[in-house]
N, C-alpha and C. Protein backbone atom coordinates (compact mmCIF):
# COMPACT_ATOMS: atom_id res chain seq x y z
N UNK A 1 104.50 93.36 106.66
CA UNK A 1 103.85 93.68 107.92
C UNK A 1 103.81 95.19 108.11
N UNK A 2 102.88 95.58 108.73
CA UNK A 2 102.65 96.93 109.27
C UNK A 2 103.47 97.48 110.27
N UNK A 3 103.58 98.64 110.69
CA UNK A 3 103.97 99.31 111.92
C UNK A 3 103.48 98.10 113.38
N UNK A 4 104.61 98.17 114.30
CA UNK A 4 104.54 97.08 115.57
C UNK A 4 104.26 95.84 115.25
N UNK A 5 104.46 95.18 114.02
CA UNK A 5 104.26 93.64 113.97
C UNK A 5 102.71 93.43 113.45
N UNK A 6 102.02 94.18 113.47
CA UNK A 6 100.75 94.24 113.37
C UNK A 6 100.65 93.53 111.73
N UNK A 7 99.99 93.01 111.70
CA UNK A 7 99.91 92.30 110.11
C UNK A 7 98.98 93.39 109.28
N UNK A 8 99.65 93.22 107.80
CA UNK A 8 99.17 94.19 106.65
C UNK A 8 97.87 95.02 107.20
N UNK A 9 96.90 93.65 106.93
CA UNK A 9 95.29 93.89 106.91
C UNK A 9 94.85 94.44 108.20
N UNK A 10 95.14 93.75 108.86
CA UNK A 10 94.53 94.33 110.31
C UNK A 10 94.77 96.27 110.60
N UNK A 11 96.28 96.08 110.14
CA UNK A 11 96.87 97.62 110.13
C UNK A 11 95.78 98.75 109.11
N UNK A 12 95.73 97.91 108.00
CA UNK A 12 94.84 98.68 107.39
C UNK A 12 93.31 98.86 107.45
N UNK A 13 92.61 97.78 108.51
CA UNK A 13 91.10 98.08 109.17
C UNK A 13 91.61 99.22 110.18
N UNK A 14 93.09 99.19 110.52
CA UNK A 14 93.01 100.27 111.89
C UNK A 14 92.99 101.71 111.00
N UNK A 15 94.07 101.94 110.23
CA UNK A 15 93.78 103.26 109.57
C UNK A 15 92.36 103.51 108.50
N UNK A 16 91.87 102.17 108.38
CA UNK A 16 90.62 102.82 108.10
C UNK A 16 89.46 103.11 109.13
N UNK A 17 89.30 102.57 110.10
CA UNK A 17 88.45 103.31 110.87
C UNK A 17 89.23 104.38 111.44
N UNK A 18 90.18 105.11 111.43
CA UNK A 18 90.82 106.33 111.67
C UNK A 18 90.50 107.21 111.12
N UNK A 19 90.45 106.89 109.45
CA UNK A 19 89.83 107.43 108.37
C UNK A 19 88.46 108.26 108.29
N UNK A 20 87.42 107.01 108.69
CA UNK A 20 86.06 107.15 108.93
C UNK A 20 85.93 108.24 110.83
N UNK A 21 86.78 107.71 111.18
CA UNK A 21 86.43 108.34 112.68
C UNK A 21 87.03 110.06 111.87
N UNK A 22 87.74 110.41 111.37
CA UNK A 22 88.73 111.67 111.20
C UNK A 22 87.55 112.68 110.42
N UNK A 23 86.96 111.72 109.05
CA UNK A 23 86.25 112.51 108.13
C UNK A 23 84.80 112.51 108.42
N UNK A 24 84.30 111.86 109.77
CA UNK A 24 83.18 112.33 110.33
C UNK A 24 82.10 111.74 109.51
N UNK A 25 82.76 110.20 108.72
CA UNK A 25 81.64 109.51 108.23
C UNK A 25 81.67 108.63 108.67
N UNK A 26 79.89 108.10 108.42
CA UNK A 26 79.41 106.84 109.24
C UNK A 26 79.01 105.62 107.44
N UNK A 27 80.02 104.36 107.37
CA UNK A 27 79.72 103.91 105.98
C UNK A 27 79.26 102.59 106.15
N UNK A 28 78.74 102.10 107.56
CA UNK A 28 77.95 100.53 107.80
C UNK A 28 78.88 99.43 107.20
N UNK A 29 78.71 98.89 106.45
CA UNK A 29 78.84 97.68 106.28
C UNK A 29 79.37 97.45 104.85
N UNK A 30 80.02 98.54 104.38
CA UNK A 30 80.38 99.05 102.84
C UNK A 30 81.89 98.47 102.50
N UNK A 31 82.32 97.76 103.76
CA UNK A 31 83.28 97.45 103.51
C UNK A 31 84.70 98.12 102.91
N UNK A 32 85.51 97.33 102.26
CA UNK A 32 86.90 98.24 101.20
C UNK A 32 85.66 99.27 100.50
N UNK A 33 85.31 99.10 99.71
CA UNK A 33 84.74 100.01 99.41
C UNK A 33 84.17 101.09 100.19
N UNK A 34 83.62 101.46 100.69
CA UNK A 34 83.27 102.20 102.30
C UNK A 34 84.58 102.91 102.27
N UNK A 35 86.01 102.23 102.22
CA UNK A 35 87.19 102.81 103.14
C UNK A 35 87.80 103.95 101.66
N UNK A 36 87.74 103.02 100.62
CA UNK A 36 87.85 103.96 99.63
C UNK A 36 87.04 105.61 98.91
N UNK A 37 85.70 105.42 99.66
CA UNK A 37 85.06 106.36 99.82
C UNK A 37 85.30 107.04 100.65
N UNK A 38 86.17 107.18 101.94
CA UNK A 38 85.99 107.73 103.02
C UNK A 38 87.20 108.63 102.56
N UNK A 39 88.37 107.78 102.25
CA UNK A 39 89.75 108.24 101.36
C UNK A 39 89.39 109.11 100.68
N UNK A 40 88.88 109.27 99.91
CA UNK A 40 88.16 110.30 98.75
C UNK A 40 87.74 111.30 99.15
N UNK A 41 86.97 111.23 100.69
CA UNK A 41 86.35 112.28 100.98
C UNK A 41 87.33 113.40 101.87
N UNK A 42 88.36 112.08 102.35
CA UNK A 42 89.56 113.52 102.86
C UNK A 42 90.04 113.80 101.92
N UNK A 43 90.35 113.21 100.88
CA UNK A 43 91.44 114.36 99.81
C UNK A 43 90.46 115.08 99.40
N UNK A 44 89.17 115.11 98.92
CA UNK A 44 88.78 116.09 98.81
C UNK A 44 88.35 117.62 99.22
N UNK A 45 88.94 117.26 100.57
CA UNK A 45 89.13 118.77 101.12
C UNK A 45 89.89 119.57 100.74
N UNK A 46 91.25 119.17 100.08
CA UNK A 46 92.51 119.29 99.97
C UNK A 46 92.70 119.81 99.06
N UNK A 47 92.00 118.98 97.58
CA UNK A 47 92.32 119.07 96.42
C UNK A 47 91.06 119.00 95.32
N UNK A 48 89.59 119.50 95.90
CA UNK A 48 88.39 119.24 95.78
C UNK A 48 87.94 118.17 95.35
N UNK A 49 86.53 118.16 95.03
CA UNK A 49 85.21 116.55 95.07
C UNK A 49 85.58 116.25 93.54
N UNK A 50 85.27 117.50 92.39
CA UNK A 50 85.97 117.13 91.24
C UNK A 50 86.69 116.06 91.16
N UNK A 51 88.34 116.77 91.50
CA UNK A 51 89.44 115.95 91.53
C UNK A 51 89.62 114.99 92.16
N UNK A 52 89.10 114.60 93.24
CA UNK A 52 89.18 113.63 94.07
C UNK A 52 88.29 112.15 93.10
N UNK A 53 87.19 112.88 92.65
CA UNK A 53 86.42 111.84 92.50
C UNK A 53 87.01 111.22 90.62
N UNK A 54 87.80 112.24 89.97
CA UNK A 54 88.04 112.01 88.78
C UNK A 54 89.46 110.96 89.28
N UNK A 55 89.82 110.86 90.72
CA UNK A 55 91.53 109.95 90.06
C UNK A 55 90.90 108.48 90.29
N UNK A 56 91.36 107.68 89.18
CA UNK A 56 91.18 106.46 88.75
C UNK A 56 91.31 105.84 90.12
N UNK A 57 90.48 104.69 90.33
CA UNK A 57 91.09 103.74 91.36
C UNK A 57 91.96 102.98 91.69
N UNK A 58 92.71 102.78 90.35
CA UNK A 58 94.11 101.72 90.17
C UNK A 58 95.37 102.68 90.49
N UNK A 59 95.19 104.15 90.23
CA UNK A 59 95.57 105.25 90.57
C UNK A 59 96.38 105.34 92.38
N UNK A 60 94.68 105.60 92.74
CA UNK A 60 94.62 105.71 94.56
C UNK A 60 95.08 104.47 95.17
N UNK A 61 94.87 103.17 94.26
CA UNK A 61 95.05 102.18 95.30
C UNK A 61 96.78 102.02 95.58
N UNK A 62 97.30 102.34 94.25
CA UNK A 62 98.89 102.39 93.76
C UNK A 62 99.29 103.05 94.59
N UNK A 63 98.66 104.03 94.78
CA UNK A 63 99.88 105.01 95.99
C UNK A 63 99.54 104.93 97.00
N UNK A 64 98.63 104.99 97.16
CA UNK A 64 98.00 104.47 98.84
C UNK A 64 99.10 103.52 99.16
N UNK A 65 99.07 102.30 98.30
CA UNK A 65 99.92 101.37 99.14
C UNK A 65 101.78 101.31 99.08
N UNK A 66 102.27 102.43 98.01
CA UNK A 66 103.46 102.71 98.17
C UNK A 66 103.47 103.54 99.64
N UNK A 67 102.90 104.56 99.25
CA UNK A 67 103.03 105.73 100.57
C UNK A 67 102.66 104.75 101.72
N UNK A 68 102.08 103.97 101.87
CA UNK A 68 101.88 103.16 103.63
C UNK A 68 103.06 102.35 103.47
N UNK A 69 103.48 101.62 102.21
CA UNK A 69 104.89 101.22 102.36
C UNK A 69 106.15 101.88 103.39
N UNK A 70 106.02 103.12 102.54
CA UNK A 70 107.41 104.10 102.38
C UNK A 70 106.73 104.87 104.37
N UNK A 71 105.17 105.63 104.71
CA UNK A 71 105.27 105.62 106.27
C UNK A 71 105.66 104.80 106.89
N UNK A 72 105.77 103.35 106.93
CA UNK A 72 105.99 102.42 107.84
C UNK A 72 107.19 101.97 107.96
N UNK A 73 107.89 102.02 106.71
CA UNK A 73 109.57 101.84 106.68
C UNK A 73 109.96 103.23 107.85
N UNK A 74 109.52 104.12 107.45
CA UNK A 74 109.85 105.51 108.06
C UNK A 74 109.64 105.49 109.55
N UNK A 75 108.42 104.76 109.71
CA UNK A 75 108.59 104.89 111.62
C UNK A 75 109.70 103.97 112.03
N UNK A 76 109.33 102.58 111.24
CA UNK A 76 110.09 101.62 111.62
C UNK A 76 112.23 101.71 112.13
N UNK A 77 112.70 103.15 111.10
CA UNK A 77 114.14 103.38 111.39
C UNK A 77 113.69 104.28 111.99
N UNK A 78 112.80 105.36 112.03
CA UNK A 78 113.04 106.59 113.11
C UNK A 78 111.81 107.20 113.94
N UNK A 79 111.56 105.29 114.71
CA UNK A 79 110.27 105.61 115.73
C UNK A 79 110.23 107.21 116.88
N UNK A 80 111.85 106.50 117.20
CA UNK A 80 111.74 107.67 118.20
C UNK A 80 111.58 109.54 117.81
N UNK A 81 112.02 109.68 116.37
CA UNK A 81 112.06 110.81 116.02
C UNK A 81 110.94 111.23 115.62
N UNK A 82 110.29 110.30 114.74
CA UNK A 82 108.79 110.76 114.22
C UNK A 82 107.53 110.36 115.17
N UNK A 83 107.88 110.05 115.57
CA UNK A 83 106.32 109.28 117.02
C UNK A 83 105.08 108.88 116.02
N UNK A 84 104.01 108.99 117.21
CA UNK A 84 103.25 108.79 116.11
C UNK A 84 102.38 109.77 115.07
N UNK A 85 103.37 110.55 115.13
CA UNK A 85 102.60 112.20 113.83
C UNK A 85 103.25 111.87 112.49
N UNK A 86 104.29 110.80 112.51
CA UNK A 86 104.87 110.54 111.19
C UNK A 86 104.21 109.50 110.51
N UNK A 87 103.21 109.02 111.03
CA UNK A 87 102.18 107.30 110.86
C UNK A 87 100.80 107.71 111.17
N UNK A 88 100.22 107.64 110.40
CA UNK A 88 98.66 108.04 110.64
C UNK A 88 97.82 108.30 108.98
N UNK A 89 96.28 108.57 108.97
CA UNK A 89 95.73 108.90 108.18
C UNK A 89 95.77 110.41 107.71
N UNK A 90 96.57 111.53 108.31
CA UNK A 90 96.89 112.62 108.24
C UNK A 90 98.12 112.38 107.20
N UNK A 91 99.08 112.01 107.45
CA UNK A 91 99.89 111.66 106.76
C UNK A 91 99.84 110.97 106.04
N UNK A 92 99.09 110.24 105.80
CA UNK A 92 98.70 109.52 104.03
C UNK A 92 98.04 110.20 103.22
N UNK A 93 96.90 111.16 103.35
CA UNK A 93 96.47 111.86 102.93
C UNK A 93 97.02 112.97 102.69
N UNK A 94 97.75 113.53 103.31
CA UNK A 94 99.04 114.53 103.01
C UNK A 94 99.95 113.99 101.86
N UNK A 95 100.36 112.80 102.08
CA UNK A 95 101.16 111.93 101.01
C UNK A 95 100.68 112.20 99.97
N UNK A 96 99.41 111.91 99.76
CA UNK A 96 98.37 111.23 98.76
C UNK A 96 98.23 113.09 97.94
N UNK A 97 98.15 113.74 98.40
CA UNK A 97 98.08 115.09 98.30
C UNK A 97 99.26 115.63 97.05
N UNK A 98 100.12 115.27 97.97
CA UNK A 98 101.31 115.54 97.31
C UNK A 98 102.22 114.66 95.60
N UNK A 99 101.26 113.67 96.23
CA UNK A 99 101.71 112.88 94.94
C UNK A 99 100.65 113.09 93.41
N UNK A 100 99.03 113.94 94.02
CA UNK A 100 98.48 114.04 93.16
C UNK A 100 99.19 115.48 92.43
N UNK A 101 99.26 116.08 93.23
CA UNK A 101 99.81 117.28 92.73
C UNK A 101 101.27 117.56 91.98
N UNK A 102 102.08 116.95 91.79
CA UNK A 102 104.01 116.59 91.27
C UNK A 102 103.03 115.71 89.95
N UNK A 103 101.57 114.77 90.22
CA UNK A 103 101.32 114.39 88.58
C UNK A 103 100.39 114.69 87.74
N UNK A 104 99.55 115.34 88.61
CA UNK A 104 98.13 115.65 88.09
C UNK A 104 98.10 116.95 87.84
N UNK A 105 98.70 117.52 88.57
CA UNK A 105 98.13 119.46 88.37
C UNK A 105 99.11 119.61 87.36
């Protein structure tokens, strides 16, 4: 389960329209796919379109879903300390950032 009881999936339509609302794209009806594009398009601010678009998908999907693992354990023992700036699409993408960079660069 997600952050507040919220189940997996649902949690993850919420951070993906967070996603899409954050990176100022509009992706209709594109579904997971849609959300994985949108993903792509924030790290590529970060770590450019190149790189973004060269990491494998079995790659992004792998850590994507450790790192939402490992945020949600993290609010879950220290809601009150991290609020909600420690849980968000800022912080996965920051994650996501960081993990390309310790394997890729």
């Amino acid at each position: 389960a997600a952050p507040n009881g919220m189940p997996a999936r649902a949690w993850h339509s919420t951070l993906a329209g967070s996603i899409f609302a954050e990176s100022a794209l509009v992706i209709g009806s594109a579904g997971d796919a849609g959300y994985w594009a949108a993903l792509r398009a924030a790290l590529a601010s970060d770590i450019g379109a190149e790189a973004a678009e060269a990491l494998g998908q079995d790659w992004l999907e792998n850590h994507y879903r450790w790192i939402v693992w490992k945020l949600a354990c993290q609010l879950r023992c220290f809601a009150a300390t991290l609020g909600p700036l420690g849980f968000g699409p800022k912080a996965v993408v920051r994650q996501l950032v960081g993990r390309y960079e310790r394997e890729m660069v």
